[in-house]
PDB file of N, CA and C in Angstrom:
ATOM      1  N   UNK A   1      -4.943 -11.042  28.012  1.00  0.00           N
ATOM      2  CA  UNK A   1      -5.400  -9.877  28.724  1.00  0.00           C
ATOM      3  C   UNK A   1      -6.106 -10.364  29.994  1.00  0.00           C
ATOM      4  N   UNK A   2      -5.768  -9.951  31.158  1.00  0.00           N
ATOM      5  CA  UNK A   2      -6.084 -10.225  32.579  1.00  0.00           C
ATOM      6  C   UNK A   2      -7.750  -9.483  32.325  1.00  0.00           C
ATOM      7  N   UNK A   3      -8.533 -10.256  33.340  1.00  0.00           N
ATOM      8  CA  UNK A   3      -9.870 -10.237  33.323  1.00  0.00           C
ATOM      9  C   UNK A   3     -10.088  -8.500  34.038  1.00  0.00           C
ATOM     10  N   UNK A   4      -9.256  -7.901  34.992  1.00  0.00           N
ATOM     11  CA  UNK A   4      -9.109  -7.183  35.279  1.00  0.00           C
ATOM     12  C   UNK A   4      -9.290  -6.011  34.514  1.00  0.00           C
ATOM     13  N   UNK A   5      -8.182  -6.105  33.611  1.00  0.00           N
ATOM     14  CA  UNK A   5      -7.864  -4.985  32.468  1.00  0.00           C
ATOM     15  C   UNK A   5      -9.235  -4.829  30.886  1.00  0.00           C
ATOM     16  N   UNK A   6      -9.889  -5.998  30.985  1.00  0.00           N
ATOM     17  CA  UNK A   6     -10.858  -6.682  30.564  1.00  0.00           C
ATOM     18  C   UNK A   6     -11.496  -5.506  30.737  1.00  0.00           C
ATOM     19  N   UNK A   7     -11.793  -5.778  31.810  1.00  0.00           N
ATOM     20  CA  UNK A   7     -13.447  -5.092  32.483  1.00  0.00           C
ATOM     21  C   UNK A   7     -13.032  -3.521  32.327  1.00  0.00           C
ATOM     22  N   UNK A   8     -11.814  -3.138  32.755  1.00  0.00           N
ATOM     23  CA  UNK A   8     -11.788  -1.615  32.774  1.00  0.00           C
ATOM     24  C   UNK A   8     -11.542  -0.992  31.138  1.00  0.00           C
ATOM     25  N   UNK A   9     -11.350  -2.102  30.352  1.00  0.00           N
ATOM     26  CA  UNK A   9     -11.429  -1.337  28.968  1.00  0.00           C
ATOM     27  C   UNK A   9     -12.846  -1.262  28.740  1.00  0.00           C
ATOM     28  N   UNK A  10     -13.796  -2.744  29.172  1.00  0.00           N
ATOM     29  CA  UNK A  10     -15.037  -2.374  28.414  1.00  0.00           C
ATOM     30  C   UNK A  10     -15.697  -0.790  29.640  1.00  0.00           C
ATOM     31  N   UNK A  11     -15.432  -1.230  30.608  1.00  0.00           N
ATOM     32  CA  UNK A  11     -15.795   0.189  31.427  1.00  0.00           C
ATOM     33  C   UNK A  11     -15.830   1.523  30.931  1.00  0.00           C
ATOM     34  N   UNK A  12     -14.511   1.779  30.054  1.00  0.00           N
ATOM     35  CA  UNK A  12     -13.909   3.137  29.351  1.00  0.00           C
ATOM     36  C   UNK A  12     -14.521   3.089  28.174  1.00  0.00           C
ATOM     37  N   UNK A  13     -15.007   2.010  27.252  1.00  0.00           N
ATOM     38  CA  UNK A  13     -15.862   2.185  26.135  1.00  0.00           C
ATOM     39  C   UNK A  13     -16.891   2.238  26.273  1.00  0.00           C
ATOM     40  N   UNK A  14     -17.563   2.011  27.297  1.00  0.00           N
ATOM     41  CA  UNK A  14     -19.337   2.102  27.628  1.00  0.00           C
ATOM     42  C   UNK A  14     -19.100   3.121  28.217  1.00  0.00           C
ATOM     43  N   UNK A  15     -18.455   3.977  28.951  1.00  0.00           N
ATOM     44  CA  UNK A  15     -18.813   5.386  29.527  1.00  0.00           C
ATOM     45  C   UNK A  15     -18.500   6.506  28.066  1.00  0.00           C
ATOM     46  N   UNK A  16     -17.396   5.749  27.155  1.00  0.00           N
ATOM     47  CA  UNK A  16     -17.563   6.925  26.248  1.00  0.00           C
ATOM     48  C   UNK A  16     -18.752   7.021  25.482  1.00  0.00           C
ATOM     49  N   UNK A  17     -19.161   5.754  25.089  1.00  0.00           N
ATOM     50  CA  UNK A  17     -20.310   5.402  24.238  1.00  0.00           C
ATOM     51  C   UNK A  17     -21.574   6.201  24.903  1.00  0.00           C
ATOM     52  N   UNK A  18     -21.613   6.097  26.200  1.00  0.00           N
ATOM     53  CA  UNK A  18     -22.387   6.686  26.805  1.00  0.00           C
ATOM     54  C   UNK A  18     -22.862   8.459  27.014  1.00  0.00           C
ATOM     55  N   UNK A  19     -21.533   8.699  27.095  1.00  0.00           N
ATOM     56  CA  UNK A  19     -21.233  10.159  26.725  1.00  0.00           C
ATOM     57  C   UNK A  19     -21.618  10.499  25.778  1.00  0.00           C
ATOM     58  N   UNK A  20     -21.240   9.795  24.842  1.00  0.00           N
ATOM     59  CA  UNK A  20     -21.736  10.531  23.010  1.00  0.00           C
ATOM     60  C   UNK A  20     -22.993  10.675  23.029  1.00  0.00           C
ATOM     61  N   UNK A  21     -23.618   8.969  23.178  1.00  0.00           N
ATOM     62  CA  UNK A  21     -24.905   9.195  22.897  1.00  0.00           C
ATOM     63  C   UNK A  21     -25.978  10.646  23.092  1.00  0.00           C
ATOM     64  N   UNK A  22     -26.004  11.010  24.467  1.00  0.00           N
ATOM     65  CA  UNK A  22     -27.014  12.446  24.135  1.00  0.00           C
ATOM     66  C   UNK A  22     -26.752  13.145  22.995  1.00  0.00           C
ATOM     67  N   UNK A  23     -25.604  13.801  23.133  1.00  0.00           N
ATOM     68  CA  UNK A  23     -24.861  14.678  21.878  1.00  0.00           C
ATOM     69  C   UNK A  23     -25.921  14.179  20.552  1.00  0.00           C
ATOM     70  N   UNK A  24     -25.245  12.953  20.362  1.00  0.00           N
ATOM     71  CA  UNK A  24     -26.120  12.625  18.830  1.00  0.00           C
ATOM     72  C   UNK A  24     -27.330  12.903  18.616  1.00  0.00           C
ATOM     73  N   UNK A  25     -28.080  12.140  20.208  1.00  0.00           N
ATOM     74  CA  UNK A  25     -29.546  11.929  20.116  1.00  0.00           C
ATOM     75  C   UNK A  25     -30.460  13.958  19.727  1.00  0.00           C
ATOM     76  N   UNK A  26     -29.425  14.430  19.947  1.00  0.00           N
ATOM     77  CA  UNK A  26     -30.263  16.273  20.124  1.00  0.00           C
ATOM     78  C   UNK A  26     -29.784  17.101  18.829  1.00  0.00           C
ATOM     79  N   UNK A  27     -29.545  16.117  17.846  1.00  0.00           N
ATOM     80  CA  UNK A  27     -28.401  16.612  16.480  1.00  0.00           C
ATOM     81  C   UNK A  27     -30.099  17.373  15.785  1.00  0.00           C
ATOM     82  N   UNK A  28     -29.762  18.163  15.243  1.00  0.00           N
ATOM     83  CA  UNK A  28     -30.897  18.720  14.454  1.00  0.00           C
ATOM     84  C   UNK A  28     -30.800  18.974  13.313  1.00  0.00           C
ATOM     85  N   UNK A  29     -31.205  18.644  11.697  1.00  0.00           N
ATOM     86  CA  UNK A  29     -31.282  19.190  10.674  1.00  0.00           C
ATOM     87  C   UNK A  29     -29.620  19.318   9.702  1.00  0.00           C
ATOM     88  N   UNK A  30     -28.639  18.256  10.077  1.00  0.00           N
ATOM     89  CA  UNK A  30     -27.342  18.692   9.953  1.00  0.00           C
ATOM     90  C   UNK A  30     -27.054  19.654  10.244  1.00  0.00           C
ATOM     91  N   UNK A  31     -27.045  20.181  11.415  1.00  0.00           N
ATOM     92  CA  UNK A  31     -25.987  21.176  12.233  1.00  0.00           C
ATOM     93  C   UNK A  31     -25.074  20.665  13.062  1.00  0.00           C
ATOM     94  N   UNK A  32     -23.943  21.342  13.264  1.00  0.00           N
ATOM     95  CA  UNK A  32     -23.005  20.290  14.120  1.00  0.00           C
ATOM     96  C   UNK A  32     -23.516  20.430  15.610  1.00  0.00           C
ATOM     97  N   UNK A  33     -22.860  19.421  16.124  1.00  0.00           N
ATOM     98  CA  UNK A  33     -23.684  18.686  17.501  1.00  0.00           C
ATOM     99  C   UNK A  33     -22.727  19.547  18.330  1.00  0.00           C
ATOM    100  N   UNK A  34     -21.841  19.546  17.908  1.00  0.00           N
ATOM    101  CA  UNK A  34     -20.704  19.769  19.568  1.00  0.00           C
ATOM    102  C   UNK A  34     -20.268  21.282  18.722  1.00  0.00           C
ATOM    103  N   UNK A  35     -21.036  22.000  17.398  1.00  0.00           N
ATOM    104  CA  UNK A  35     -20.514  23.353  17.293  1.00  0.00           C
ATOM    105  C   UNK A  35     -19.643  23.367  16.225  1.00  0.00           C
ATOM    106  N   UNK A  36     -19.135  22.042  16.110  1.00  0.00           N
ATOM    107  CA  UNK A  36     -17.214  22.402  15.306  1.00  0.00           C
ATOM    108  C   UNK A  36     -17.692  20.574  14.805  1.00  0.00           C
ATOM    109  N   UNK A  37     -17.857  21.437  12.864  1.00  0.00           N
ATOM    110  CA  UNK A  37     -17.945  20.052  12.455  1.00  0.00           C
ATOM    111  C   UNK A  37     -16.841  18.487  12.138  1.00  0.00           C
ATOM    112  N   UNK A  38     -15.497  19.404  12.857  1.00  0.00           N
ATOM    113  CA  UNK A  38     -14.457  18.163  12.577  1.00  0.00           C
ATOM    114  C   UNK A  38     -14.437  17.718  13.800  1.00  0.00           C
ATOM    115  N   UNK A  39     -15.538  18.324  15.059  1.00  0.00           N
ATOM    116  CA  UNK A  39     -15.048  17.040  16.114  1.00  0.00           C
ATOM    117  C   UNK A  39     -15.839  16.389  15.815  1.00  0.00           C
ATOM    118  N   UNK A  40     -17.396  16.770  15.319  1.00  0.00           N
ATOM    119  CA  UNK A  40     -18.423  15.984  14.867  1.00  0.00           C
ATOM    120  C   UNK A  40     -18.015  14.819  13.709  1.00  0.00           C
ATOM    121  N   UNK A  41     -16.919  14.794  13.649  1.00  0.00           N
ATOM    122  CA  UNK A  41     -16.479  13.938  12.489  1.00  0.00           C
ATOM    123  C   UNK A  41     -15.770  12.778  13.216  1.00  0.00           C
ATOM    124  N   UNK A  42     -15.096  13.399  13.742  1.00  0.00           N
ATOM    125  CA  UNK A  42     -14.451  12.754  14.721  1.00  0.00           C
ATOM    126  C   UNK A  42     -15.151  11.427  15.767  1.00  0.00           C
ATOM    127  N   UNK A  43     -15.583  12.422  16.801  1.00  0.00           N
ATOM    128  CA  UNK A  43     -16.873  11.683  17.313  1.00  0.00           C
ATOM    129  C   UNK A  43     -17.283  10.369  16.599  1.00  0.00           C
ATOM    130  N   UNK A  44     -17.853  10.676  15.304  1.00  0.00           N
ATOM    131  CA  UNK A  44     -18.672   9.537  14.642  1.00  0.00           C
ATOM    132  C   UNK A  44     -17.846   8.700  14.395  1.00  0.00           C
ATOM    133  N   UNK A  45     -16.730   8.908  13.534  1.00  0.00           N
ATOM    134  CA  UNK A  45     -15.720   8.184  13.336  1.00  0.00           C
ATOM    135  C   UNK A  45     -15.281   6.952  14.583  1.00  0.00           C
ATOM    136  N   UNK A  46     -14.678   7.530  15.340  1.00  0.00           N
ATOM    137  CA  UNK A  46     -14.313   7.095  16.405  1.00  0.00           C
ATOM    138  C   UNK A  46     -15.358   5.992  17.152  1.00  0.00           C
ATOM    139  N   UNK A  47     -16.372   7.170  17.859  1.00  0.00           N
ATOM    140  CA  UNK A  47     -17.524   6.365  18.762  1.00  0.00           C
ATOM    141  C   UNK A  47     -18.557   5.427  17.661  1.00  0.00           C
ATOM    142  N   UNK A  48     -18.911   6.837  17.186  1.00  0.00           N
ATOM    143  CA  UNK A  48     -20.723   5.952  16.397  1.00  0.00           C
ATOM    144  C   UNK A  48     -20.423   5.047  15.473  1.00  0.00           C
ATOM    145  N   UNK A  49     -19.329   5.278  14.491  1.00  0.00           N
ATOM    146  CA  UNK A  49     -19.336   4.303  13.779  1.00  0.00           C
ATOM    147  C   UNK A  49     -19.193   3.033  13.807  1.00  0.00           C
ATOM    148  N   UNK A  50     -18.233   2.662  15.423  1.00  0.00           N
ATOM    149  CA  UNK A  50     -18.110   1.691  15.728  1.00  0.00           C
ATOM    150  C   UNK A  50     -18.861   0.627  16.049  1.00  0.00           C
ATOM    151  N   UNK A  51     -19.889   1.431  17.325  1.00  0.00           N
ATOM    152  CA  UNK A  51     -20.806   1.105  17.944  1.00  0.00           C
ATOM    153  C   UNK A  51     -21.573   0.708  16.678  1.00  0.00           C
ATOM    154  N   UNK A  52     -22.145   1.369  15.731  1.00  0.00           N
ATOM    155  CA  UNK A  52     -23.187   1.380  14.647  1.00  0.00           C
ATOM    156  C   UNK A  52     -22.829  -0.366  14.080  1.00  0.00           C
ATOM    157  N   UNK A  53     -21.653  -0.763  13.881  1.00  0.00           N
ATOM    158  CA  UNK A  53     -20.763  -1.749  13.425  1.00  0.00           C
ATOM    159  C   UNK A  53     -21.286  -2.736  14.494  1.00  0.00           C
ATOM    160  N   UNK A  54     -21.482  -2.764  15.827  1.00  0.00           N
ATOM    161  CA  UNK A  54     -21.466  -3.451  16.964  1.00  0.00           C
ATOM    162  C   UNK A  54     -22.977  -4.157  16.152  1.00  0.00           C
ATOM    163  N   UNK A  55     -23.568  -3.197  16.744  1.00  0.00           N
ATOM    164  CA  UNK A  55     -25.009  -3.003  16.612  1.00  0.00           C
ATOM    165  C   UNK A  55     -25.336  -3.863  15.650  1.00  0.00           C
ATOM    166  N   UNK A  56     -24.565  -4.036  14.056  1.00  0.00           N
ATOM    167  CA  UNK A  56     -25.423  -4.738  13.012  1.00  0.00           C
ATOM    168  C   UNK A  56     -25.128  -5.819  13.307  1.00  0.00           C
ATOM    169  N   UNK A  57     -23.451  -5.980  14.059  1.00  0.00           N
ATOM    170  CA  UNK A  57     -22.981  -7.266  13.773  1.00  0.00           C
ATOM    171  C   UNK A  57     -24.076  -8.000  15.289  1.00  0.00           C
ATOM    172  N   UNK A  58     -24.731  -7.498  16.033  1.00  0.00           N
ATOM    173  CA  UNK A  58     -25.556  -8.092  17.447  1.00  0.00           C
ATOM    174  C   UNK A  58     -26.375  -8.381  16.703  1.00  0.00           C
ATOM    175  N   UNK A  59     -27.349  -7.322  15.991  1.00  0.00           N
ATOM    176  CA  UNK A  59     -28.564  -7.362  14.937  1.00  0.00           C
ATOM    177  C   UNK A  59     -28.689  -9.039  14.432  1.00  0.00           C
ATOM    178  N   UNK A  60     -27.478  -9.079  13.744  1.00  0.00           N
ATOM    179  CA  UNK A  60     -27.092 -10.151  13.081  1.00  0.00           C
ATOM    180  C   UNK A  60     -27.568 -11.699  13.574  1.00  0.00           C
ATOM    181  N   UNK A  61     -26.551 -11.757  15.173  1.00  0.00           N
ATOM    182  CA  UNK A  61     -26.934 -12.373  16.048  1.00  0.00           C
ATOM    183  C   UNK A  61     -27.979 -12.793  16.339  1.00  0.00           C
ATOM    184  N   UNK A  62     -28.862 -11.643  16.631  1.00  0.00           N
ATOM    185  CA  UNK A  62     -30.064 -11.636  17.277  1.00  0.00           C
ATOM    186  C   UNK A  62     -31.461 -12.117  16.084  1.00  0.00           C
ATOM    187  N   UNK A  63     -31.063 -11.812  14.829  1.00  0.00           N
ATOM    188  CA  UNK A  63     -31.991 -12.025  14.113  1.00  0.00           C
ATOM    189  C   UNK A  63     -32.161 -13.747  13.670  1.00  0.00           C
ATOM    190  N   UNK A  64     -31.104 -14.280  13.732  1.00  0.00           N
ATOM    191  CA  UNK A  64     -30.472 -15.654  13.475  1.00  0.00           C
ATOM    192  C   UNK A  64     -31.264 -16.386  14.630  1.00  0.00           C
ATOM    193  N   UNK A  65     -30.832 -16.019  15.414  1.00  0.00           N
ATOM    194  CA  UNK A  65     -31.861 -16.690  16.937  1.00  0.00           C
ATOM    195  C   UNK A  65     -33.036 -16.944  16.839  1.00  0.00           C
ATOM    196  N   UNK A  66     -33.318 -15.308  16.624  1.00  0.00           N
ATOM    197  CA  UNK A  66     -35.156 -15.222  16.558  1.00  0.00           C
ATOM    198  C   UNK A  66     -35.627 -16.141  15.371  1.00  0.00           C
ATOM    199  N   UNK A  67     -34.548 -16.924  14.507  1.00  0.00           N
ATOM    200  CA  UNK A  67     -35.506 -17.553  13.218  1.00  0.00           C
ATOM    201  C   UNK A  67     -36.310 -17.777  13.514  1.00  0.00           C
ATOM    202  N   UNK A  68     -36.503 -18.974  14.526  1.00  0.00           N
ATOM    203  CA  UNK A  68     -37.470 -20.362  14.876  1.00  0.00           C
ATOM    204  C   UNK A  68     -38.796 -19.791  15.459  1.00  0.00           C
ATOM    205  N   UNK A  69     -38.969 -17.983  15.715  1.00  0.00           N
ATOM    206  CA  UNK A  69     -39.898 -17.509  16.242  1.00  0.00           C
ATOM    207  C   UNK A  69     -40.608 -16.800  15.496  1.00  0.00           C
ATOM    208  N   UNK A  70     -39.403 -16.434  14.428  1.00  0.00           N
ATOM    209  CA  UNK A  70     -40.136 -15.135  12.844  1.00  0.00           C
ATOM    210  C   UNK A  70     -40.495 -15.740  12.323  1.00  0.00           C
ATOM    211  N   UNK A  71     -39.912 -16.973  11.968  1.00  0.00           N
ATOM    212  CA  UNK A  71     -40.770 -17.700  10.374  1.00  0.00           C
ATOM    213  C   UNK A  71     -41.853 -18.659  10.415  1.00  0.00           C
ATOM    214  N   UNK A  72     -42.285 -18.839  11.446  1.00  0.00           N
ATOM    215  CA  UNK A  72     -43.776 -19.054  11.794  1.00  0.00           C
ATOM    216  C   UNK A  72     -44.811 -17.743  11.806  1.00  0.00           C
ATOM    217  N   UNK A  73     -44.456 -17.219  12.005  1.00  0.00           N
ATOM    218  CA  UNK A  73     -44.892 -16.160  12.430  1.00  0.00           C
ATOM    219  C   UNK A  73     -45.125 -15.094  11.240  1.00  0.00           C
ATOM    220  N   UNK A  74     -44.280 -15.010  10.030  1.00  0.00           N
ATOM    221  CA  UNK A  74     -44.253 -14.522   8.928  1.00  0.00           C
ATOM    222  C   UNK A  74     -43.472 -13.048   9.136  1.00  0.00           C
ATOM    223  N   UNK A  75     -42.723 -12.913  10.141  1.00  0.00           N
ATOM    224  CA  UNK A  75     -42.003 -11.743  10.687  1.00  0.00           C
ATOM    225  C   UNK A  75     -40.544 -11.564  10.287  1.00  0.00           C
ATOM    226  N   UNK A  76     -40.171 -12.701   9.313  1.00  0.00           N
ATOM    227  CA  UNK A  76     -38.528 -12.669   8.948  1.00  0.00           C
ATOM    228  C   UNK A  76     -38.264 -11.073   8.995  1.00  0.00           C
ATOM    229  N   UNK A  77     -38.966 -10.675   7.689  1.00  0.00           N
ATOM    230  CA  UNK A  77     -38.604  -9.473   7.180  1.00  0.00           C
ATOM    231  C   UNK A  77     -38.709  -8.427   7.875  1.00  0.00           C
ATOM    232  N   UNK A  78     -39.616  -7.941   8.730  1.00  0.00           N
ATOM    233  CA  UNK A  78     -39.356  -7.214   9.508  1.00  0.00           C
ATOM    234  C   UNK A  78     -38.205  -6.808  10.835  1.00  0.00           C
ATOM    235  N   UNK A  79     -38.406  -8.184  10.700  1.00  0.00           N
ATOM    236  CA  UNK A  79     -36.940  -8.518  12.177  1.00  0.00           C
ATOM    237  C   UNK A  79     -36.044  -8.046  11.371  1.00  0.00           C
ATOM    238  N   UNK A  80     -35.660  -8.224  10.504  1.00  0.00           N
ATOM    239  CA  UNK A  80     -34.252  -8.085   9.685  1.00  0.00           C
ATOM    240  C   UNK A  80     -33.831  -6.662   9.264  1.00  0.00           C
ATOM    241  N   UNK A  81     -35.391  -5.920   8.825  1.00  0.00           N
ATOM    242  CA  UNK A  81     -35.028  -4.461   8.449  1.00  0.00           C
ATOM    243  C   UNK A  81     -34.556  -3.976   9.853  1.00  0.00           C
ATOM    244  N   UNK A  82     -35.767  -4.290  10.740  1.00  0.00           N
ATOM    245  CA  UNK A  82     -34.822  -3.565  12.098  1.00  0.00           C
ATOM    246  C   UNK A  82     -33.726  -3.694  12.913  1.00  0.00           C
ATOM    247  N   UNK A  83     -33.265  -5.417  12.951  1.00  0.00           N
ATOM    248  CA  UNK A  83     -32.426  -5.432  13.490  1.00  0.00           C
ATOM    249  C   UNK A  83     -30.212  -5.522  12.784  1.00  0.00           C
ATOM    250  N   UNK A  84     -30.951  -5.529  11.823  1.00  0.00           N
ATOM    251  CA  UNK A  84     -30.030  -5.155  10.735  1.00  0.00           C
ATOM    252  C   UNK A  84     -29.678  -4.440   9.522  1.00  0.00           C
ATOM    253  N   UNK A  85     -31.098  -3.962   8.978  1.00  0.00           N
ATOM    254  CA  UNK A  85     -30.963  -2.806   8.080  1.00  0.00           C
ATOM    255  C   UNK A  85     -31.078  -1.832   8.165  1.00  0.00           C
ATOM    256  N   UNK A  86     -31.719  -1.033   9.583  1.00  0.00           N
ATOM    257  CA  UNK A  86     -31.321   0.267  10.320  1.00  0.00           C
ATOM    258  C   UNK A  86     -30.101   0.714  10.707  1.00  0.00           C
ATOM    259  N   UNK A  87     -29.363  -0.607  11.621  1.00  0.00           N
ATOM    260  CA  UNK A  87     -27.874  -0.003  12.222  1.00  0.00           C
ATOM    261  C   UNK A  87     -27.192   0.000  10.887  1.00  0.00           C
ATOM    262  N   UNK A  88     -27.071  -1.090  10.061  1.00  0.00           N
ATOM    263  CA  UNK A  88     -26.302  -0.788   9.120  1.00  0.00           C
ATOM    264  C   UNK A  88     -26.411   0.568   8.234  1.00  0.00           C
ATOM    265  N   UNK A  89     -27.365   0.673   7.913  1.00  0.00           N
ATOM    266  CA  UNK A  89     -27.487   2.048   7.191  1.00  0.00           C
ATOM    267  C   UNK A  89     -26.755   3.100   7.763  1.00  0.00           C
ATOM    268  N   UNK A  90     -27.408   3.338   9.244  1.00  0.00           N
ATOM    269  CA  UNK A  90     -26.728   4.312   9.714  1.00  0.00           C
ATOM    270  C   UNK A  90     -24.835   4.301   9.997  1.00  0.00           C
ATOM    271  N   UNK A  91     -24.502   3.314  10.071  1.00  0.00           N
ATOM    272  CA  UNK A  91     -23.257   2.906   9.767  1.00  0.00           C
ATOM    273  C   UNK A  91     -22.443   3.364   8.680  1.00  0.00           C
ATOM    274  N   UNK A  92     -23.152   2.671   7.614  1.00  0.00           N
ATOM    275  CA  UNK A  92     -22.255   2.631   6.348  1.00  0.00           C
ATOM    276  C   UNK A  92     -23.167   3.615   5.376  1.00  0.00           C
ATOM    277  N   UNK A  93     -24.315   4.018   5.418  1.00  0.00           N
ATOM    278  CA  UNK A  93     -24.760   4.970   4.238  1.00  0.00           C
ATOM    279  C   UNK A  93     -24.709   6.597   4.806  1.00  0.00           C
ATOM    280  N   UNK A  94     -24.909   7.010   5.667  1.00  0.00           N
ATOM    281  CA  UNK A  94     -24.918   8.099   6.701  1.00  0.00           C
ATOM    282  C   UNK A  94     -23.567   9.033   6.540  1.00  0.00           C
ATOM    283  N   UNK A  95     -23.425  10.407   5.822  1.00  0.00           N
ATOM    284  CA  UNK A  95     -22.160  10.914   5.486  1.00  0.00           C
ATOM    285  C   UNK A  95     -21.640  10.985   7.065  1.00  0.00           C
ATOM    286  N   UNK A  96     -20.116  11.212   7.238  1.00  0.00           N
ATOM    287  CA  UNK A  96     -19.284  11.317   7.890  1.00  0.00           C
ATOM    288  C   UNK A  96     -19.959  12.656   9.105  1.00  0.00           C
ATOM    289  N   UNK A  97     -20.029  12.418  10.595  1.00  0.00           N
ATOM    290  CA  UNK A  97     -20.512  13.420  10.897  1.00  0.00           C
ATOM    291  C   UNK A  97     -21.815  14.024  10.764  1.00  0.00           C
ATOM    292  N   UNK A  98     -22.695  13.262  10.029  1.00  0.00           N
ATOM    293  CA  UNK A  98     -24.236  13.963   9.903  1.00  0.00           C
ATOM    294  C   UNK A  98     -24.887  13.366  10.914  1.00  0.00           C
ATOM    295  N   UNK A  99     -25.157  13.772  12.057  1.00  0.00           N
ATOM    296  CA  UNK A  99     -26.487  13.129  12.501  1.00  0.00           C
ATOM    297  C   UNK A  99     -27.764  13.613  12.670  1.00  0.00           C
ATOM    298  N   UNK A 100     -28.377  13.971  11.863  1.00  0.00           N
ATOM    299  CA  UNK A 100     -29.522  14.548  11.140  1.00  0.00           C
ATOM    300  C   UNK A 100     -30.699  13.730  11.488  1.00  0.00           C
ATOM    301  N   UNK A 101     -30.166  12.182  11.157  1.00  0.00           N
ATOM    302  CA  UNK A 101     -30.680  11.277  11.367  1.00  0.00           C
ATOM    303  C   UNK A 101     -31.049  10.292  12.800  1.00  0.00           C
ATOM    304  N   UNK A 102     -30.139  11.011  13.518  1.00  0.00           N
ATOM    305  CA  UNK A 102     -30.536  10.702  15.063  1.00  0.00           C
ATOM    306  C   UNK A 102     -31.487  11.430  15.450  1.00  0.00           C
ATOM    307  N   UNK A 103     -31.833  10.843  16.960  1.00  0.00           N
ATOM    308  CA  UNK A 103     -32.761  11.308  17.963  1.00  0.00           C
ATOM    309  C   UNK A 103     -34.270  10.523  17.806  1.00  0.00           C
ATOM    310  N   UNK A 104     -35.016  11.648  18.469  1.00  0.00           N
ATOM    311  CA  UNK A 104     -36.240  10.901  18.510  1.00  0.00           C
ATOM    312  C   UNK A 104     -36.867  10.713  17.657  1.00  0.00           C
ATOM    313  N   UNK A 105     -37.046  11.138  16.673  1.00  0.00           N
ATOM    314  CA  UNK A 105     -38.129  10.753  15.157  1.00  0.00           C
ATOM    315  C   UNK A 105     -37.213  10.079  14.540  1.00  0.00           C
ATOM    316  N   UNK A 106     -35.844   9.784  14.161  1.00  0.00           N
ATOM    317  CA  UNK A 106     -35.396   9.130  13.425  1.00  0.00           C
ATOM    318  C   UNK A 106     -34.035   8.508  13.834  1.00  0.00           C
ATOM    319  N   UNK A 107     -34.127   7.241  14.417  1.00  0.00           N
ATOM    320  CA  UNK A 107     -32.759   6.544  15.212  1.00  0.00           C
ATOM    321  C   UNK A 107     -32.044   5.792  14.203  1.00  0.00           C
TER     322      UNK A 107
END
């Protein structure tokens, strides 16, 4: 894949990703976001779940790094719930389409 075509796919997945996000972030109480709960299914399917997937597998990354800074520090565990046992949850435990659990009190 030419570096070209590269850039304009990740371009088209960060503007959709981008798009969704408000939608989710203003979800209230399981009601559907966009009105019609099979696009809300959709949506997640498609965008959030992926991203959510991104997210644990960076988490992942990122928590591995930070060892040499958490475990002095006595912070393993915390690094880990957040940077990997939040996205995942919302990933893989979170029914199809609920985002109840988004926004500002609960990401």
């Amino acid at each position: 894949m030419s570096a070209v075509m590269r850039s304009r796919l990740v371009s088209a997945l960060l503007a959709v990703a981008l798009g969704a996000m408000p939608a989710c972030a203003n979800a209230q109480q399981n009601e559907p976001v966009s009105g019609d709960r099979a696009t809300d299914m959709v949506v997640d399917a498609v965008v959030m779940r992926p991203l959510g997937l991104v997210a644990t597998v960076a988490g992942t990354v990122l928590t591995v790094v930070a060892l040499p800074f958490t475990i002095p520090s006595g912070s393993v565990e915390t690094s880990a719930r957040e940077l990997i046992l939040r996205p995942a949850d919302y990933t893989f435990k979170r029914p199809l389409g609920d985002f109840s659990e988004s926004g500002e009190d609960r990401h």
